[in-house]
N, C-alpha and C. Protein backbone atom coordinates (compact mmCIF):
# COMPACT_ATOMS: atom_id res chain seq x y z
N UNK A 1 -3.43 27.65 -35.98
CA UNK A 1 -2.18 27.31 -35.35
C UNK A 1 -2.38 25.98 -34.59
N UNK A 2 -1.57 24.79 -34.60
CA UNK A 2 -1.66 23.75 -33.76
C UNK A 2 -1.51 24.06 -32.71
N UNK A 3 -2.13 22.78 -31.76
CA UNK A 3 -1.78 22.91 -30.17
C UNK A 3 -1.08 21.46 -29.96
N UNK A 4 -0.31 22.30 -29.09
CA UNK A 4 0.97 21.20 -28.22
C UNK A 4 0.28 20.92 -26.76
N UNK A 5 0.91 19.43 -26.69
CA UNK A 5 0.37 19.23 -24.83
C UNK A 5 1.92 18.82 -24.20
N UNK A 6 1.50 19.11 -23.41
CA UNK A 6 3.39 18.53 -22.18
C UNK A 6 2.40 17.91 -21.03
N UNK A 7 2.78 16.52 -21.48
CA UNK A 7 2.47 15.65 -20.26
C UNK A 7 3.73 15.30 -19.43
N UNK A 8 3.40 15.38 -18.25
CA UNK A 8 4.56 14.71 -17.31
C UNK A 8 4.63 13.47 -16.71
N UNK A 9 5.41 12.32 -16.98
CA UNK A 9 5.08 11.29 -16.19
C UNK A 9 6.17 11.17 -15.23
N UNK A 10 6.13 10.57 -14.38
CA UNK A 10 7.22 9.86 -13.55
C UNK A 10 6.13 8.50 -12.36
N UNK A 11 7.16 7.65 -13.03
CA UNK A 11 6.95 6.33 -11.89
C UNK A 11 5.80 5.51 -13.16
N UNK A 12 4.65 5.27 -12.39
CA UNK A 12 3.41 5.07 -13.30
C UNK A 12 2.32 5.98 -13.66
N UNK A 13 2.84 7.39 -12.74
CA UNK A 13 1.91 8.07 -12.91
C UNK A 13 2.28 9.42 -14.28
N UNK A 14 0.86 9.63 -14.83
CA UNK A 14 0.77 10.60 -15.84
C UNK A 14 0.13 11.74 -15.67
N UNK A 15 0.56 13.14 -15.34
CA UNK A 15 -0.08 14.38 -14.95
C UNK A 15 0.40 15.00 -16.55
N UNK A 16 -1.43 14.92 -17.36
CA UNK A 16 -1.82 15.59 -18.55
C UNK A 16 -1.73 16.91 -18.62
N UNK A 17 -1.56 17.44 -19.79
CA UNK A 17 -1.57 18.77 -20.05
C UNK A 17 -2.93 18.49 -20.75
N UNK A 18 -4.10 18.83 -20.09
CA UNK A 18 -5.20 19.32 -20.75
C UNK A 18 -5.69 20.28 -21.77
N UNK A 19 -4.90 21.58 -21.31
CA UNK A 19 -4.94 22.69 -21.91
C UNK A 19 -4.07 22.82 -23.06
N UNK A 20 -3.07 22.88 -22.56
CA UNK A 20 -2.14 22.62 -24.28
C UNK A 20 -2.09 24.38 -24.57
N UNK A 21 -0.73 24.29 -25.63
CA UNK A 21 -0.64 25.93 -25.87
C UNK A 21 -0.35 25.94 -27.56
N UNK A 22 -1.49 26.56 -28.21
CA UNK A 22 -0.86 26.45 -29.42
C UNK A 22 0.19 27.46 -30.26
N UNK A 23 0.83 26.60 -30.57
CA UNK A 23 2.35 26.82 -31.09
C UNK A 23 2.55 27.21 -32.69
N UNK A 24 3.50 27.64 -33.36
CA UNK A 24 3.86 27.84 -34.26
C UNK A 24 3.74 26.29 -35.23
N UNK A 25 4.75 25.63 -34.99
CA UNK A 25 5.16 24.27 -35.65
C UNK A 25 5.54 23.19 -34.63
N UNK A 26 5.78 22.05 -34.61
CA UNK A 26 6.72 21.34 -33.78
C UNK A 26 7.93 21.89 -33.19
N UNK A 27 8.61 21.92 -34.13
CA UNK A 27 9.51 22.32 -33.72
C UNK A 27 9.97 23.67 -32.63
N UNK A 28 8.84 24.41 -32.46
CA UNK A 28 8.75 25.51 -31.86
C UNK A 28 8.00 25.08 -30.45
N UNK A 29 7.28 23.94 -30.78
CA UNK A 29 6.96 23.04 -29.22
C UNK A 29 7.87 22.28 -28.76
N UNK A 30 9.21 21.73 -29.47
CA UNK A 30 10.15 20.94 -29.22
C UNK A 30 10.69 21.47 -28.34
N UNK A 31 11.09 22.84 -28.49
CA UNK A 31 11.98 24.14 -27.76
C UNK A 31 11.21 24.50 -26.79
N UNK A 32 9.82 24.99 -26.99
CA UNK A 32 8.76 25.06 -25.56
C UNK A 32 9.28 23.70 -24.42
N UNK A 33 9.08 22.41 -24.95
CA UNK A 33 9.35 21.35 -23.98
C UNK A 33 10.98 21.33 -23.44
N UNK A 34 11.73 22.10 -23.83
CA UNK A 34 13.17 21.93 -23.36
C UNK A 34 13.48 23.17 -21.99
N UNK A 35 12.54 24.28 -22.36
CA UNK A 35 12.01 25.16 -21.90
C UNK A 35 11.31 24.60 -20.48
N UNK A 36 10.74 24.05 -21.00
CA UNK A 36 9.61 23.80 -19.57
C UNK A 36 10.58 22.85 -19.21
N UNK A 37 10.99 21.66 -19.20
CA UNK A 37 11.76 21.10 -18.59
C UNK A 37 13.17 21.65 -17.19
N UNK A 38 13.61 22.44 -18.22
CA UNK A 38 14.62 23.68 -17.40
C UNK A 38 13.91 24.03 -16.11
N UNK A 39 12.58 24.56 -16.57
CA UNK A 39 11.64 25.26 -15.81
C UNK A 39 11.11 24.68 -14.39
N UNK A 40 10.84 23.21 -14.77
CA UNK A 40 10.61 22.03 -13.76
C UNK A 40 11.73 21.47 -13.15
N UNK A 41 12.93 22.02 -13.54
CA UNK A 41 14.15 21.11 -12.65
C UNK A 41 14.22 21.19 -11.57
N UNK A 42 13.92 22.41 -10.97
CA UNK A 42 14.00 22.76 -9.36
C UNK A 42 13.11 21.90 -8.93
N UNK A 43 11.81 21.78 -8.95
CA UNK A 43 10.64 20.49 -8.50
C UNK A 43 11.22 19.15 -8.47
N UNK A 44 12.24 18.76 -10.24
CA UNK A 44 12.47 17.74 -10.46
C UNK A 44 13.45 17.32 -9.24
N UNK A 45 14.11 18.33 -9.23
CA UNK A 45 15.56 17.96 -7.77
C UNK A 45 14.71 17.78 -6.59
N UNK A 46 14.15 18.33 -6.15
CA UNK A 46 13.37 17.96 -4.78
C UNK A 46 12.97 16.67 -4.78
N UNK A 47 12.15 16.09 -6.20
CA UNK A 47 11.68 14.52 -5.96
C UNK A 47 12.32 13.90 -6.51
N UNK A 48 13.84 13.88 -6.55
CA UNK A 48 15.22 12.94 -7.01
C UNK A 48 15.24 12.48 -8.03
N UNK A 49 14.36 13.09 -8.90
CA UNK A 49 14.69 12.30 -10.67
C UNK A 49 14.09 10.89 -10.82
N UNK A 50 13.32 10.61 -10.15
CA UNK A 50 13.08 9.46 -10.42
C UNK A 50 11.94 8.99 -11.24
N UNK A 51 12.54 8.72 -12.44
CA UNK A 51 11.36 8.05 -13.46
C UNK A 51 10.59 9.20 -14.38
N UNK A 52 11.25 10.88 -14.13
CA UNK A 52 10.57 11.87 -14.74
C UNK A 52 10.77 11.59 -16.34
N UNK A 53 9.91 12.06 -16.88
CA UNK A 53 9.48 12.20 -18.23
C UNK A 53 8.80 13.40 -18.84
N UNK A 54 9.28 14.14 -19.45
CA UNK A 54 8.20 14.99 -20.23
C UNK A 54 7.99 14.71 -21.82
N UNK A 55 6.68 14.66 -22.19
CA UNK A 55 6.63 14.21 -23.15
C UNK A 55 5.46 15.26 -23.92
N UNK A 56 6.09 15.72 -25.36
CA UNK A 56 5.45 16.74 -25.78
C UNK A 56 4.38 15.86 -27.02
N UNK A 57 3.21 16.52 -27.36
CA UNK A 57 2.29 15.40 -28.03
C UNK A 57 1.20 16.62 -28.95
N UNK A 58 1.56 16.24 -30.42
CA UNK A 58 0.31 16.87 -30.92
C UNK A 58 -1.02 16.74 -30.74
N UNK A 59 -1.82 17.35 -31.37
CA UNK A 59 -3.30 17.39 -31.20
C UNK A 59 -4.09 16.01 -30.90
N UNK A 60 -2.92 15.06 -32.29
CA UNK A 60 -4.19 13.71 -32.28
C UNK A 60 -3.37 13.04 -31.07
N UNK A 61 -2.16 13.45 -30.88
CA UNK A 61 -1.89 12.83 -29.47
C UNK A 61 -0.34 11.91 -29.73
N UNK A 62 0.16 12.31 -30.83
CA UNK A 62 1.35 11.55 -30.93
C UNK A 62 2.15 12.27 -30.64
N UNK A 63 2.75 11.49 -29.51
CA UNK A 63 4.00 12.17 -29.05
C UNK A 63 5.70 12.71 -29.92
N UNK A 64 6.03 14.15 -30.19
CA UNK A 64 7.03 14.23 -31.35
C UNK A 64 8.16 14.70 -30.45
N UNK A 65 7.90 14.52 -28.79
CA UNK A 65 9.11 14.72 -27.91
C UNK A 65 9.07 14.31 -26.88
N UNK A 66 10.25 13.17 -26.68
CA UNK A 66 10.10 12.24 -25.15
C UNK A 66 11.33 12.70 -24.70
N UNK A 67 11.86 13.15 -23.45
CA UNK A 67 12.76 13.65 -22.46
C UNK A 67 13.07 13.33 -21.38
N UNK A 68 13.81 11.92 -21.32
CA UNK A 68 13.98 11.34 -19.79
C UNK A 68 15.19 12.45 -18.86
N UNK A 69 14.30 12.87 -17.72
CA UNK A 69 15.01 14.28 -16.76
C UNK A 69 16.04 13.04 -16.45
N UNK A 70 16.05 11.75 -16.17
CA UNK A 70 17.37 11.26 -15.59
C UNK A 70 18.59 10.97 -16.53
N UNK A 71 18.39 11.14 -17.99
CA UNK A 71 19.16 10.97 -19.09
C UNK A 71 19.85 12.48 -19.28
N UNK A 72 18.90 13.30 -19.11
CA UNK A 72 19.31 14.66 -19.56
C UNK A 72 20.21 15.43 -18.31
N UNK A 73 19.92 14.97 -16.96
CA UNK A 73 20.60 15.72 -15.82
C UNK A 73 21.09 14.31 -15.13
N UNK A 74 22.28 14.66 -14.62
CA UNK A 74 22.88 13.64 -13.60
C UNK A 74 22.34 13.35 -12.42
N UNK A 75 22.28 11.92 -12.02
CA UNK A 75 21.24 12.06 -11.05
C UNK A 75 21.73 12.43 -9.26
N UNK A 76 21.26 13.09 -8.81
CA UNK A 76 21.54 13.99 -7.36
C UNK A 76 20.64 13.61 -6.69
N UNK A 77 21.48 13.57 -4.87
CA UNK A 77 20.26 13.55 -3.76
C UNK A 77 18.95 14.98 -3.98
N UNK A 78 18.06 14.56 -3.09
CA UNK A 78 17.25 15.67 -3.35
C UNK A 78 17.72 16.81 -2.35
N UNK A 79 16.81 17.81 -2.54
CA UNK A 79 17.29 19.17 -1.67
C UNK A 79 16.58 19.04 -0.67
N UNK A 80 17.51 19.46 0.52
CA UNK A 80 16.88 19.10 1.60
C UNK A 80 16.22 21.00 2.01
């Protein structure tokens, strides 16, 4: 079974998915990353959307899903 990674970037910085979860197909990591995204919105609202990225990446490392959080959600103050 392949393994998927979900890296997160925002700004310049990149927090790797080391571990990675292996998945069915792409496409079944495509849906994992839309998933986790959902999952991270509450975090994402606290630090105002700025510059988030999740980006899903096969084994050799090519990325087959990029997800700008400020394209996908409207952008909001953070929670106080």
């Amino acid at each position: 079974m392949p393994r998927f990674f979900f890296h997160v970037r925002h700004g310049g910085h990149v927090e790797p998915d080391v571990t990675g979860l292996d998945l069915l197909d792409a496409e079944t990591a495509q849906s994992a990353g839309l998933r986790a995204l959902h999952d991270l919105h509450a975090e994402l609202v606290v630090e105002g959307f700025t510059d988030w990225t999740l980006e899903v990446a096969d084994e050799e490392g090519a990325v087959i899903l990029r997800l700008s959080v400020d394209k996908l959600f409207p952008l909001m103050p953070p929670v106080s």
